[in-house]
N, C-alpha and C. Protein backbone atom coordinates (compact mmCIF):
# COMPACT_ATOMS: atom_id res chain seq x y z
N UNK A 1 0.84 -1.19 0.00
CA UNK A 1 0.00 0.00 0.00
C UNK A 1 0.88 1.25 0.00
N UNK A 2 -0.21 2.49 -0.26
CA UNK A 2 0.89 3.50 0.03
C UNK A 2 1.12 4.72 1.01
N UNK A 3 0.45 4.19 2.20
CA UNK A 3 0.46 4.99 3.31
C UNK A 3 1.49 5.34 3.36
N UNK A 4 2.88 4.80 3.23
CA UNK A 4 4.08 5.85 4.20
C UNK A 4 4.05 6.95 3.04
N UNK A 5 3.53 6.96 1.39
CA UNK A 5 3.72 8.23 0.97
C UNK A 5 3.06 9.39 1.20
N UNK A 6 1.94 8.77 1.83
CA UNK A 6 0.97 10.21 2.20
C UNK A 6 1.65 10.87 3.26
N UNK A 7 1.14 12.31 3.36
CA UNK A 7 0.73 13.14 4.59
C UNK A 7 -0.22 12.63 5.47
N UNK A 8 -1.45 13.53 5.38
CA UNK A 8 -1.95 13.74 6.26
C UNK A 8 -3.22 12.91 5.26
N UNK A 9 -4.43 11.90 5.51
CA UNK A 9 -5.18 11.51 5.44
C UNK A 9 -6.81 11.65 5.97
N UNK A 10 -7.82 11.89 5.29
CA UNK A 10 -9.10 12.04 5.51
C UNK A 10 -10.20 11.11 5.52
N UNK A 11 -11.17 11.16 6.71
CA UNK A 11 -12.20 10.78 6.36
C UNK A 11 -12.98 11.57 5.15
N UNK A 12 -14.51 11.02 4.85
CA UNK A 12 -14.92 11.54 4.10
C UNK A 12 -15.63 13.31 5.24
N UNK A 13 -16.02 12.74 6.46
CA UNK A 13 -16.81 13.85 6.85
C UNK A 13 -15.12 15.03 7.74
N UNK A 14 -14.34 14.33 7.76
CA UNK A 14 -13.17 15.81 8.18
C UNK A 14 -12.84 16.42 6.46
N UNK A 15 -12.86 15.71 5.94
CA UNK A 15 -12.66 16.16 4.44
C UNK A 15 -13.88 17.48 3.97
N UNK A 16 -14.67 17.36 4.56
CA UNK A 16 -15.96 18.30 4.48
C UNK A 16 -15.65 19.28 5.01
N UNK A 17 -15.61 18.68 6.77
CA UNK A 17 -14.69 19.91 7.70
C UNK A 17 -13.62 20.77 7.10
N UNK A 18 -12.77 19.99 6.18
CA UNK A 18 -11.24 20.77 5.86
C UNK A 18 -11.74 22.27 5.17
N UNK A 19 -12.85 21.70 4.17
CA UNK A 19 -13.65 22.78 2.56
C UNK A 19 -14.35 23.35 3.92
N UNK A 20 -15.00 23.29 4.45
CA UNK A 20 -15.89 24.40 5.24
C UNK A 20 -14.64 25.29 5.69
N UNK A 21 -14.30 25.33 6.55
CA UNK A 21 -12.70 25.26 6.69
C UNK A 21 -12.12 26.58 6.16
N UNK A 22 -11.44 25.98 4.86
CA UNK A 22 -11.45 27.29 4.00
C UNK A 22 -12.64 28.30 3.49
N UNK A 23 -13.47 27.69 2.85
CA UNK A 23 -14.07 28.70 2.72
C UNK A 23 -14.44 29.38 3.89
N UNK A 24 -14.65 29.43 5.21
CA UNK A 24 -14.50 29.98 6.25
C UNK A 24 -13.20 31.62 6.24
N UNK A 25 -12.43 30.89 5.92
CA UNK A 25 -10.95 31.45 5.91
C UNK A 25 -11.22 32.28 4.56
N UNK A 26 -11.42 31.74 3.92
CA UNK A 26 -11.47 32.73 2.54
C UNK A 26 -10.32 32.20 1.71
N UNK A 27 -10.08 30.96 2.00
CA UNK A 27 -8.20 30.41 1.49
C UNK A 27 -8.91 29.00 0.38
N UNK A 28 -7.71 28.06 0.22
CA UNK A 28 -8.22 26.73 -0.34
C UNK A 28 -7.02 25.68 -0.31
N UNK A 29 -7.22 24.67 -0.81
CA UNK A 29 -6.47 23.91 -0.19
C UNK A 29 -5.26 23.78 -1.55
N UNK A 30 -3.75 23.27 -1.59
CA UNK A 30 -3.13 23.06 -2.71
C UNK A 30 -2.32 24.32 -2.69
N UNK A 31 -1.43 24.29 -3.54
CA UNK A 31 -0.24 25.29 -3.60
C UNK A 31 -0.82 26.33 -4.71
N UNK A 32 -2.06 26.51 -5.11
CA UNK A 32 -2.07 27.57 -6.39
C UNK A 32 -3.82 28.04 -5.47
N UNK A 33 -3.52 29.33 -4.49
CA UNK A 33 -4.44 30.08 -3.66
C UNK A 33 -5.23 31.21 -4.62
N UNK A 34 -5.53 31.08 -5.63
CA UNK A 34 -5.87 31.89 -6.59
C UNK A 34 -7.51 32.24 -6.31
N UNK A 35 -7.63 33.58 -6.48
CA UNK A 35 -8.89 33.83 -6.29
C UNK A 35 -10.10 32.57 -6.83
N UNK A 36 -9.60 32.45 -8.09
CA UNK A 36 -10.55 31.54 -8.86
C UNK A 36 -10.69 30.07 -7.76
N UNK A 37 -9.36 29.67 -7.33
CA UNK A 37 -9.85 28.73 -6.65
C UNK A 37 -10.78 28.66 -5.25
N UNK A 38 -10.56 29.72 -4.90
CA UNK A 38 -10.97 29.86 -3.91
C UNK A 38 -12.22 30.29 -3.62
N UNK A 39 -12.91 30.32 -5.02
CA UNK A 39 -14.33 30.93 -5.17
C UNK A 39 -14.51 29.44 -5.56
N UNK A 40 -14.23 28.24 -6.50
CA UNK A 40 -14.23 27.42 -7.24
C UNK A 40 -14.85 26.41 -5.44
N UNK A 41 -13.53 26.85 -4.60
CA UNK A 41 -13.85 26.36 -3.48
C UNK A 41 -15.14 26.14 -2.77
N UNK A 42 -15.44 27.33 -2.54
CA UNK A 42 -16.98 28.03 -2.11
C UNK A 42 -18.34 27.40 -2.73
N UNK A 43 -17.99 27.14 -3.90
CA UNK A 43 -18.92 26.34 -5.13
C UNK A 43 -18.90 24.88 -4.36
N UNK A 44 -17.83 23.96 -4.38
CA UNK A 44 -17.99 23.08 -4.23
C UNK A 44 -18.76 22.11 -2.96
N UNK A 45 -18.36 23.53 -1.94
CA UNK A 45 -19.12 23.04 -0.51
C UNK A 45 -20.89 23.15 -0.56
N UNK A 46 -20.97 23.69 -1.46
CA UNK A 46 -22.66 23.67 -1.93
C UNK A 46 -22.85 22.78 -2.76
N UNK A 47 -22.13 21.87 -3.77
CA UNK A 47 -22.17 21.13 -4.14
C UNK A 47 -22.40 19.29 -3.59
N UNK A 48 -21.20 19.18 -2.86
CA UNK A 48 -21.09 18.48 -1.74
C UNK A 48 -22.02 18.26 -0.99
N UNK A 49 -22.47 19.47 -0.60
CA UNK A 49 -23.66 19.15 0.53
C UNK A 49 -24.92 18.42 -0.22
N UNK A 50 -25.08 19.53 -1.28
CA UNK A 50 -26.35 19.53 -2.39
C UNK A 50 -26.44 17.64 -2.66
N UNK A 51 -25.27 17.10 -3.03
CA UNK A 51 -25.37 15.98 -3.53
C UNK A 51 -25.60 14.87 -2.94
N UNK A 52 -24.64 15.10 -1.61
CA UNK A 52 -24.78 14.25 -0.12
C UNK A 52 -26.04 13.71 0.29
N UNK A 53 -26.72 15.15 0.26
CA UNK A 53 -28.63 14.89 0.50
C UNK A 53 -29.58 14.38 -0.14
N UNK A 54 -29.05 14.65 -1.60
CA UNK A 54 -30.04 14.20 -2.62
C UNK A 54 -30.11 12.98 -3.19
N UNK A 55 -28.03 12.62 -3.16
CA UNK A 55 -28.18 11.24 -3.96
C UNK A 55 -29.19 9.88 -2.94
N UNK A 56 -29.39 9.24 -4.76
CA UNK A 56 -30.21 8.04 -4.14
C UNK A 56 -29.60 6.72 -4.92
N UNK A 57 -29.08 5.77 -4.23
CA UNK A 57 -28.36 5.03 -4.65
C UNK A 57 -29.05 3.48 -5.12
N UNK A 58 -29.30 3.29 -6.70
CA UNK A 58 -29.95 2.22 -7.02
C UNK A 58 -29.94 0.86 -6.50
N UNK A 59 -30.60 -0.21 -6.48
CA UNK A 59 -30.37 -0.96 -6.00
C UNK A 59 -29.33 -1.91 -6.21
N UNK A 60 -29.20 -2.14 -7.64
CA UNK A 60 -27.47 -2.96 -7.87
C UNK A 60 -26.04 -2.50 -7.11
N UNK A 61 -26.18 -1.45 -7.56
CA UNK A 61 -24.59 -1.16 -6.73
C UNK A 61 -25.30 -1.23 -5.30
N UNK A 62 -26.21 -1.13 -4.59
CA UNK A 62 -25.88 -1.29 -2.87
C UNK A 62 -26.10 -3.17 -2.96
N UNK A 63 -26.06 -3.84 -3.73
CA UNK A 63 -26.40 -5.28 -3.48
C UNK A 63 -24.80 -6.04 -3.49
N UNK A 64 -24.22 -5.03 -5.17
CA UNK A 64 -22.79 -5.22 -5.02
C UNK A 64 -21.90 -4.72 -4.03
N UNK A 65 -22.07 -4.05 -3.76
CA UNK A 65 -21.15 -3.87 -2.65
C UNK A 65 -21.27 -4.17 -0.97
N UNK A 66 -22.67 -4.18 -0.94
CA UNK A 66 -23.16 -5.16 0.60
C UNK A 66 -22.51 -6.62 0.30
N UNK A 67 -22.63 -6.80 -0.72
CA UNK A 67 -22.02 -8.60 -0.98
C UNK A 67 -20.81 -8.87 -0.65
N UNK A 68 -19.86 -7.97 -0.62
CA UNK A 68 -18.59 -8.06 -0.60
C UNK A 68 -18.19 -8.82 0.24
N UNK A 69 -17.08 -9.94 0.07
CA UNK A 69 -16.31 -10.71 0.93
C UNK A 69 -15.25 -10.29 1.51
N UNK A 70 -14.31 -9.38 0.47
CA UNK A 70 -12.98 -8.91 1.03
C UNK A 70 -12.97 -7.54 1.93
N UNK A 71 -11.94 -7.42 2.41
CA UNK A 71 -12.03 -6.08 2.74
C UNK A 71 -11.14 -5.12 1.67
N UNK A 72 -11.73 -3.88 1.45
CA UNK A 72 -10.37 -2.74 0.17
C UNK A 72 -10.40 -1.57 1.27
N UNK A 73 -9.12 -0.81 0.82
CA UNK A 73 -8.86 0.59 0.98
C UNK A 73 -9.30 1.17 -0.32
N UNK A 74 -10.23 2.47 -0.16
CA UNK A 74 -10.27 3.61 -1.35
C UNK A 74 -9.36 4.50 -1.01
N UNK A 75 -8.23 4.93 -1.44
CA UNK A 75 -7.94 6.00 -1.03
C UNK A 75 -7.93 7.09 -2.53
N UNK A 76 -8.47 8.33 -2.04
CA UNK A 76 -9.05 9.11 -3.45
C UNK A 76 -8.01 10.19 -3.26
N UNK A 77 -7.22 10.90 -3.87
CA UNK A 77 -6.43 11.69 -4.17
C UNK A 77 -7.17 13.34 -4.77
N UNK A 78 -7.33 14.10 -4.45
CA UNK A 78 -7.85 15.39 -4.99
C UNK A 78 -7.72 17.16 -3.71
N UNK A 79 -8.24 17.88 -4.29
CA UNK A 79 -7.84 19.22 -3.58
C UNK A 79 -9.53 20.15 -3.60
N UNK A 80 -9.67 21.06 -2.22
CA UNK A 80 -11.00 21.33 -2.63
C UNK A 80 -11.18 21.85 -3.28
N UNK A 81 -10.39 22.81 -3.88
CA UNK A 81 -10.76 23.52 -5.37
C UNK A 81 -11.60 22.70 -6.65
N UNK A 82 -10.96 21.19 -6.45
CA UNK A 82 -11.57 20.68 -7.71
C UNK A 82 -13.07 20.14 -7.98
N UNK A 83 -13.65 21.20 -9.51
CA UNK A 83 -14.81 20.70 -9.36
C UNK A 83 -15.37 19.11 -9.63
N UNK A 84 -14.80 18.42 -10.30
CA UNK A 84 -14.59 17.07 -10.41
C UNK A 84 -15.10 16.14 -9.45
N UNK A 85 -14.06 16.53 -8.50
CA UNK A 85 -14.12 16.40 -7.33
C UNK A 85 -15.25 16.17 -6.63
N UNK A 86 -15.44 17.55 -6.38
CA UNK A 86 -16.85 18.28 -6.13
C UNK A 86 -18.32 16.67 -6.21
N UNK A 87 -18.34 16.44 -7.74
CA UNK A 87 -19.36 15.93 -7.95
C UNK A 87 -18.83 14.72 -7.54
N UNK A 88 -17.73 13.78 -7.61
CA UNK A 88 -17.87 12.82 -7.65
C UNK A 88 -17.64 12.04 -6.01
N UNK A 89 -16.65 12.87 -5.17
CA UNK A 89 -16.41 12.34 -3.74
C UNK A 89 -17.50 11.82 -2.78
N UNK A 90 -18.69 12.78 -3.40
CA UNK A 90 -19.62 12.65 -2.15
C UNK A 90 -20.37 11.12 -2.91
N UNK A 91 -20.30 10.51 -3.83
CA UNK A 91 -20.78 9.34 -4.42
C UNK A 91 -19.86 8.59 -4.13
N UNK A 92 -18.84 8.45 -4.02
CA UNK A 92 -17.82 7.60 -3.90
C UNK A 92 -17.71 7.04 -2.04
N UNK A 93 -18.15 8.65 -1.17
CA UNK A 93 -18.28 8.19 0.22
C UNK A 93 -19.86 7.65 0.48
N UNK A 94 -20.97 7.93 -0.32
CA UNK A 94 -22.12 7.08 -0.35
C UNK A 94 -21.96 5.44 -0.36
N UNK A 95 -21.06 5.47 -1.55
CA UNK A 95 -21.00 3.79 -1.91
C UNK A 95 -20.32 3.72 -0.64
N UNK A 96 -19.10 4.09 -0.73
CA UNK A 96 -18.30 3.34 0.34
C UNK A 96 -19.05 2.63 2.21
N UNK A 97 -19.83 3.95 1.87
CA UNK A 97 -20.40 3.73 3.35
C UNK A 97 -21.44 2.98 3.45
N UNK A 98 -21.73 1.92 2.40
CA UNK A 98 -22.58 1.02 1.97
C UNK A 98 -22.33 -0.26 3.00
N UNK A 99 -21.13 -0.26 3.22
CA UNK A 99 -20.20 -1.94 3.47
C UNK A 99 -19.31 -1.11 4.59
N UNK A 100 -19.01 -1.82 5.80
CA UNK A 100 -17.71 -1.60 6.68
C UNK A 100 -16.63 -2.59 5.88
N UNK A 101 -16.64 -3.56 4.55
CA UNK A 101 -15.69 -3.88 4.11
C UNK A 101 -14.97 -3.14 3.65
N UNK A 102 -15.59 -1.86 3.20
CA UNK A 102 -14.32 -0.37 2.53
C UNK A 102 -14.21 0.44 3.99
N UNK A 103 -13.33 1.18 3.71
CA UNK A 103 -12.51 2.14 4.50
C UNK A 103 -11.47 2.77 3.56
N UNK A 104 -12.41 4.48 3.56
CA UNK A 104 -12.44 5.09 2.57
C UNK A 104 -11.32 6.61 2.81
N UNK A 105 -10.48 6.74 2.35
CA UNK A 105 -9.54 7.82 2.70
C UNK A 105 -9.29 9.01 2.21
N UNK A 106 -9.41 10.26 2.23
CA UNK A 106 -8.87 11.26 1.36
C UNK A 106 -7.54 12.09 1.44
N UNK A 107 -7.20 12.32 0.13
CA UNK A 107 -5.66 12.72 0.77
C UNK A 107 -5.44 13.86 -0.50
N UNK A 108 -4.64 14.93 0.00
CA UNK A 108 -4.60 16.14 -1.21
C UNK A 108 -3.40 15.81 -2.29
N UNK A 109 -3.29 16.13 -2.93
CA UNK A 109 -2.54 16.11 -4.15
C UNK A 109 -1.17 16.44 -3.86
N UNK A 110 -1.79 18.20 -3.92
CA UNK A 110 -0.34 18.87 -3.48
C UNK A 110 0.53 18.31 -2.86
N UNK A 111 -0.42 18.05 -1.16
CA UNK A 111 0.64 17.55 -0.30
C UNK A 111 1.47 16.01 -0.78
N UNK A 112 1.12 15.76 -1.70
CA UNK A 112 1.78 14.33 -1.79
C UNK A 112 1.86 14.22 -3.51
N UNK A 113 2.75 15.06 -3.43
CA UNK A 113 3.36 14.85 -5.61
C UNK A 113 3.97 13.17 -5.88
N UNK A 114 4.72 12.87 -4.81
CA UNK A 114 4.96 11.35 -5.19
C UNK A 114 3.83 10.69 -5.79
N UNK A 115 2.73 10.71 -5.13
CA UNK A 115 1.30 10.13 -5.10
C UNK A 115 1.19 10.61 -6.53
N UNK A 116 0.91 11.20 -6.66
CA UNK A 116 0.36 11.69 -7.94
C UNK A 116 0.78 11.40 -9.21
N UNK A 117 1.96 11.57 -9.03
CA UNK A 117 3.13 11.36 -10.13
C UNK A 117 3.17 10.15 -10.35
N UNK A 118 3.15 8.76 -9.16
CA UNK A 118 2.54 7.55 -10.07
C UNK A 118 1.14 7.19 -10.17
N UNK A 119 0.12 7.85 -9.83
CA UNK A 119 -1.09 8.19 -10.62
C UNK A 119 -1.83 9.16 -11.48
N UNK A 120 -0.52 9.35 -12.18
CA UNK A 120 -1.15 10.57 -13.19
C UNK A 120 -1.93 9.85 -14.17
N UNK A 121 -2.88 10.85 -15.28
CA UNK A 121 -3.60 10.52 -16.42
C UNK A 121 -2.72 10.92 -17.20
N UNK A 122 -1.93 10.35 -18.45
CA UNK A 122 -1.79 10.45 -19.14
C UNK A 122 -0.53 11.74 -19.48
N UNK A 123 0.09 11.66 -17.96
CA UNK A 123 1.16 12.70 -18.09
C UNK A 123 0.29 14.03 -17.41
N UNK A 124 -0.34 13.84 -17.19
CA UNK A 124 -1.51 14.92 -16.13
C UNK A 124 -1.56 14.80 -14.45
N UNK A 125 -1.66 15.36 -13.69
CA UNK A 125 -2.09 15.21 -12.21
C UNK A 125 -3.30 15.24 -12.32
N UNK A 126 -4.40 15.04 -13.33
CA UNK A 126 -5.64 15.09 -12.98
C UNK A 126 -6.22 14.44 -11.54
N UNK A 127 -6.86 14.99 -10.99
CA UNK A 127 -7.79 14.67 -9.97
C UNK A 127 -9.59 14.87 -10.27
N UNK A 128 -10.01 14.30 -9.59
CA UNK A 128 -9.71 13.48 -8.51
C UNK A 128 -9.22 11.47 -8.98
N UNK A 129 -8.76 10.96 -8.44
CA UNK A 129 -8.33 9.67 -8.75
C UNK A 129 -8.39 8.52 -7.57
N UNK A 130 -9.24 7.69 -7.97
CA UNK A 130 -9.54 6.43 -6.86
C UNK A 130 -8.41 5.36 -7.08
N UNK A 131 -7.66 5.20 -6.30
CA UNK A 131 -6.73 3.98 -5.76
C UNK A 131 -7.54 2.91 -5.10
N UNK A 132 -7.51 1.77 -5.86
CA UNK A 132 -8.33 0.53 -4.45
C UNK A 132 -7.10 -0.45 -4.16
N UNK A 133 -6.89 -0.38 -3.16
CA UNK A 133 -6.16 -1.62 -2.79
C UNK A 133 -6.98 -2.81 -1.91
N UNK A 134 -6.41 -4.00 -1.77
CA UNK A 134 -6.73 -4.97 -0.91
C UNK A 134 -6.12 -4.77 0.54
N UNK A 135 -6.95 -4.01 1.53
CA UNK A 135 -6.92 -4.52 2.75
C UNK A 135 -5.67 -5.28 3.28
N UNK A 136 -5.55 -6.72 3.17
CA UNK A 136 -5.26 -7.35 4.14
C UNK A 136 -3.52 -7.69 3.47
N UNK A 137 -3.55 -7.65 2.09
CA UNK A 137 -2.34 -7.64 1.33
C UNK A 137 -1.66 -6.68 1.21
N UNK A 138 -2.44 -5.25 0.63
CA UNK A 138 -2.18 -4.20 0.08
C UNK A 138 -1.60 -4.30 -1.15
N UNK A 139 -1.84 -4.83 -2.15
CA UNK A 139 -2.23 -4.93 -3.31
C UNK A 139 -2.45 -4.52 -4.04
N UNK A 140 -2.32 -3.59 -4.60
CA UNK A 140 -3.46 -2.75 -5.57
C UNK A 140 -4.18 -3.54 -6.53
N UNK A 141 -5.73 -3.00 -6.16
CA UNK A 141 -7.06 -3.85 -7.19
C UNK A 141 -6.81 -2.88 -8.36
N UNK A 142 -7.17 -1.79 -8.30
CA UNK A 142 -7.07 -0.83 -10.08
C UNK A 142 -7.28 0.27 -9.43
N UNK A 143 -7.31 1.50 -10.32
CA UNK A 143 -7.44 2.65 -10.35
C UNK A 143 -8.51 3.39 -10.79
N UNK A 144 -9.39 4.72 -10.66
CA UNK A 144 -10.00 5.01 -11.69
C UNK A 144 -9.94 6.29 -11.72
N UNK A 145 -10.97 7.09 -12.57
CA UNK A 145 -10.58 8.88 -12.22
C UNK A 145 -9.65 9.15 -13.49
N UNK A 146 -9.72 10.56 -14.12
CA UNK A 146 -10.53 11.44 -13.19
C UNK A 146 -12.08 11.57 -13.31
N UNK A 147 -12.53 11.37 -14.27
CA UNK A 147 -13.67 11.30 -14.68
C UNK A 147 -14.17 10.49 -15.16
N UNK A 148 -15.27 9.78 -15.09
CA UNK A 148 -16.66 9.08 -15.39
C UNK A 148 -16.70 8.47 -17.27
N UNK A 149 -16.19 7.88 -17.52
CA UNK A 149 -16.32 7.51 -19.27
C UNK A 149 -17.11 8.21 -20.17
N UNK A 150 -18.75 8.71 -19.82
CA UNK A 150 -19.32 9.03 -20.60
C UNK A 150 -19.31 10.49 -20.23
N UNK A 151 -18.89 11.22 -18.78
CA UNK A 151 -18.79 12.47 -18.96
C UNK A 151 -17.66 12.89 -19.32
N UNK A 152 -16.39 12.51 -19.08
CA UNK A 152 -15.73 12.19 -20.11
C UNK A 152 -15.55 12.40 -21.94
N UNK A 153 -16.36 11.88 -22.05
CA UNK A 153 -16.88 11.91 -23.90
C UNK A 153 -17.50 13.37 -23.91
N UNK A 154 -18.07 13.76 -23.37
CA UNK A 154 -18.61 14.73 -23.15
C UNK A 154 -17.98 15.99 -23.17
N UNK A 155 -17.26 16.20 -22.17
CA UNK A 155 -15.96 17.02 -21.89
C UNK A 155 -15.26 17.01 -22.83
N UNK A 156 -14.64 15.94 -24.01
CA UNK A 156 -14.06 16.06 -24.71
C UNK A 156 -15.00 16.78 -26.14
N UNK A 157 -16.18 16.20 -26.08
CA UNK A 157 -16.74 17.21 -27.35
C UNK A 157 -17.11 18.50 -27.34
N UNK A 158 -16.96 19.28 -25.87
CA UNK A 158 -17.40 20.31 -25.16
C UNK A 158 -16.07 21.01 -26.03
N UNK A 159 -14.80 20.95 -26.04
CA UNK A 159 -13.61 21.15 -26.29
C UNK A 159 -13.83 21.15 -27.39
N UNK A 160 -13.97 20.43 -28.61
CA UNK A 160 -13.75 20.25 -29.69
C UNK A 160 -14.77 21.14 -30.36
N UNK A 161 -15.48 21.25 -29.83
CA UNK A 161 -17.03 22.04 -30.95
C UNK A 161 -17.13 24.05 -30.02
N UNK A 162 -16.00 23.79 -28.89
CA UNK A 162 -16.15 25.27 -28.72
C UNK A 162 -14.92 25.62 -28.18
N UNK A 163 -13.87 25.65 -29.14
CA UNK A 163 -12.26 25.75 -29.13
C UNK A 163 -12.09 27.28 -28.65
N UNK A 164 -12.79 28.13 -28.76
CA UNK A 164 -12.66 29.22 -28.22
C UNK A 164 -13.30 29.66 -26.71
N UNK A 165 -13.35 28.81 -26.18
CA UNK A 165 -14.37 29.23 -24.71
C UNK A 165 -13.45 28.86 -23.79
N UNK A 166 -13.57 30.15 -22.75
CA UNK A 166 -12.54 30.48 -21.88
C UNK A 166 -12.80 29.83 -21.18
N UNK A 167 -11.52 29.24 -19.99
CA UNK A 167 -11.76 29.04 -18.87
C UNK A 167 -12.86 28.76 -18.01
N UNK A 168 -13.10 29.56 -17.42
CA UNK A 168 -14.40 29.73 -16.75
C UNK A 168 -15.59 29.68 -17.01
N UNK A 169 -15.73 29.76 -18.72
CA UNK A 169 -17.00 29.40 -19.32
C UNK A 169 -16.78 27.53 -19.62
N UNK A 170 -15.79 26.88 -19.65
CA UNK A 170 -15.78 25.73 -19.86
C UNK A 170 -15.96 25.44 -18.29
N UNK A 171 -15.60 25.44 -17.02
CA UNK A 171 -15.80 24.82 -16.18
C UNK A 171 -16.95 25.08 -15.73
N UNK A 172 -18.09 25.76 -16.05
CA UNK A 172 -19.46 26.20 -15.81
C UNK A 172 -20.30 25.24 -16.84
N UNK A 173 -19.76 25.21 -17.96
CA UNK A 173 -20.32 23.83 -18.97
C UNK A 173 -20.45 22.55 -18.61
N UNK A 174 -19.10 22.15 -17.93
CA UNK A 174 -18.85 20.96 -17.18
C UNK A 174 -19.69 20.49 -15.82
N UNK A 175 -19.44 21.73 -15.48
CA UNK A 175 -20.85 21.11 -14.41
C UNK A 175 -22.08 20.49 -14.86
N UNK A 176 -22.44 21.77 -15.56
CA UNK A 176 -23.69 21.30 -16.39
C UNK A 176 -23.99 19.96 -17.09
N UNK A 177 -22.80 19.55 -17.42
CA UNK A 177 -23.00 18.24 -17.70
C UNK A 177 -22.93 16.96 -16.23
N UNK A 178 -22.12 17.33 -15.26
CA UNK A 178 -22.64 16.84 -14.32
C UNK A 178 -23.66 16.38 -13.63
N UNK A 179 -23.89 18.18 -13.72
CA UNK A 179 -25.53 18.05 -13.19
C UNK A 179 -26.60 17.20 -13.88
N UNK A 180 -26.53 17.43 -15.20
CA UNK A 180 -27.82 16.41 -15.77
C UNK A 180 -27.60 15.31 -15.71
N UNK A 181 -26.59 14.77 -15.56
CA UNK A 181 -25.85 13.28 -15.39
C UNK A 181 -26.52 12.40 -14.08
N UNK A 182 -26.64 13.56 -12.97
CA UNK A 182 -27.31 12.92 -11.90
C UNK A 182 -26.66 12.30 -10.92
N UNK A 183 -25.25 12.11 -11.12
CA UNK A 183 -24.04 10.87 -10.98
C UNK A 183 -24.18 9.43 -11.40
N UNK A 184 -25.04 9.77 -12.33
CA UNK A 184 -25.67 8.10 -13.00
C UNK A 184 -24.27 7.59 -13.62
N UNK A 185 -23.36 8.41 -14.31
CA UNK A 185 -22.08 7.80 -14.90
C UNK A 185 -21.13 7.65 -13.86
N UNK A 186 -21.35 7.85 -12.66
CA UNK A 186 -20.26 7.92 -11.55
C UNK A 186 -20.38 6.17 -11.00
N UNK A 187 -22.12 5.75 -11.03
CA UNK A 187 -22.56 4.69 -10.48
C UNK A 187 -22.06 3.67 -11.15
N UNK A 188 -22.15 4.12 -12.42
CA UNK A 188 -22.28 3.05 -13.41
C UNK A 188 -20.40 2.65 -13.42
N UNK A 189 -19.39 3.64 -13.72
CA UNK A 189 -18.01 3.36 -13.62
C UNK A 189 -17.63 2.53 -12.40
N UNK A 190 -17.81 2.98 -11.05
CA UNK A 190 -18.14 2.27 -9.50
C UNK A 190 -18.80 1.20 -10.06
N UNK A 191 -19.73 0.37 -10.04
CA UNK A 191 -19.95 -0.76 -10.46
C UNK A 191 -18.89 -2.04 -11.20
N UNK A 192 -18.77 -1.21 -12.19
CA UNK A 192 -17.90 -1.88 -13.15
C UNK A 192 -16.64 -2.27 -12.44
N UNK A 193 -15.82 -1.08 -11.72
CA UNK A 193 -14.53 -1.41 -11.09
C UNK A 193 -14.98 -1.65 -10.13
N UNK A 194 -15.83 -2.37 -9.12
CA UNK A 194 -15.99 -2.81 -7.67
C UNK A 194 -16.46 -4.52 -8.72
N UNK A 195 -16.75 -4.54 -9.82
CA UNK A 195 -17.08 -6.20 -9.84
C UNK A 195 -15.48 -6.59 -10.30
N UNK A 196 -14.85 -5.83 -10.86
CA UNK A 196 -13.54 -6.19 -11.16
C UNK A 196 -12.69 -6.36 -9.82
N UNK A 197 -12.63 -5.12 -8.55
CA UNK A 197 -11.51 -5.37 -7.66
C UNK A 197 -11.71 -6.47 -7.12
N UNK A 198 -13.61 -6.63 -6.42
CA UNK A 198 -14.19 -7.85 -5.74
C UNK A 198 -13.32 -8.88 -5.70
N UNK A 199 -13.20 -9.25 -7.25
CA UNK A 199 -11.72 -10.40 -7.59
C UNK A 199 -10.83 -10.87 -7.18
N UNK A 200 -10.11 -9.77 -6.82
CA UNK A 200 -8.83 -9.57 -6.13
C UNK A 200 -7.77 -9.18 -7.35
């Protein structure tokens, strides 16, 4: 496993604490304190909450993952600035908290570039990124992140059909595709890699 590379490690609900936290402070978490993030920040703790309350989790994935025999570590890698993030953590600590067979961790980026650097995308630090290991081996089952396959596809045609849209108008798009998504592509990826780690 890779605890001795981390710092400092999170539950899902001090991880909440950390984002209230800052936005409290008016700060954010990660080495780049930029206004944008720090408003980006502010966004996400309404997000978080928003999603926490609302999601409703179908019946397959709580059957798969109540079934579980083994025990895994999630440990998810990301910073509160990220909106990504944002949508997908609070689904990821839903499932998890499905089963006491997971035990679910959060840990920032920044603080841990080793981490990152052997889970980058594609030559990217994208976040956020799920690590599963096996519990009792430490093992690693697979990886997933940063994003969802079909929002994903999405994001990429968002890019391609509006090559001129700034910044801030693309990460306001992206939500939007979130949002209508529902986290139905979050469930559906979680599924897929929880019948694969199950395995071992």
């Amino acid at each position: 496993m890779v605890d001795m590379l981390c710092s400092v490690s999170y539950s899902y609900e001090e991880y909440i604490d950390l984002v209230k936290n800052c936005v409290e402070k008016g700060v954010t978490t990660g080495l780049d304190v930029s206004v944008q993030k720090v408003e980006a920040t502010k966004m996400n703790l309404q997000r978080m909450t928003r999603i926490s309350k609302q999601l409703v989790l179908n019946a397959d994935i709580i059957k798969l993952v109540q079934d579980l025999k083994s025990n895994m570590k999630w440990l998810v890698i990301t910073e509160a600035w990220c909106g990504d993030g944002a949508q997908i953590i609070p689904i990821i600590s839903k499932v998890s908290s499905l089963s006491n067979k997971i035990e679910l961790e959060i840990v920032l980026r920044d603080e841990n570039p080793d981490l990152i650097r052997k889970y980058h995308t594609n030559n990217s630090l994208s976040i956020p990124k799920l690590i599963c290991f096996d519990s009792n081996t430490g093992k690693e089952l697979g990886v997933w992140g940063p994003r969802p396959l079909k929002i994903a596809e999405k994001v990429k045609e968002l890019k391609l059909s509006n090559p001129e849209m700034n910044h801030d108008d693309f990460v306001k798009e992206v939500q939007v595709i979130y949002n209508k998504d529902k986290g139905v592509s979050t469930i559906e990826d979680l599924m897929n890699c929880i019948s694969i780690w199950k395995e071992g």
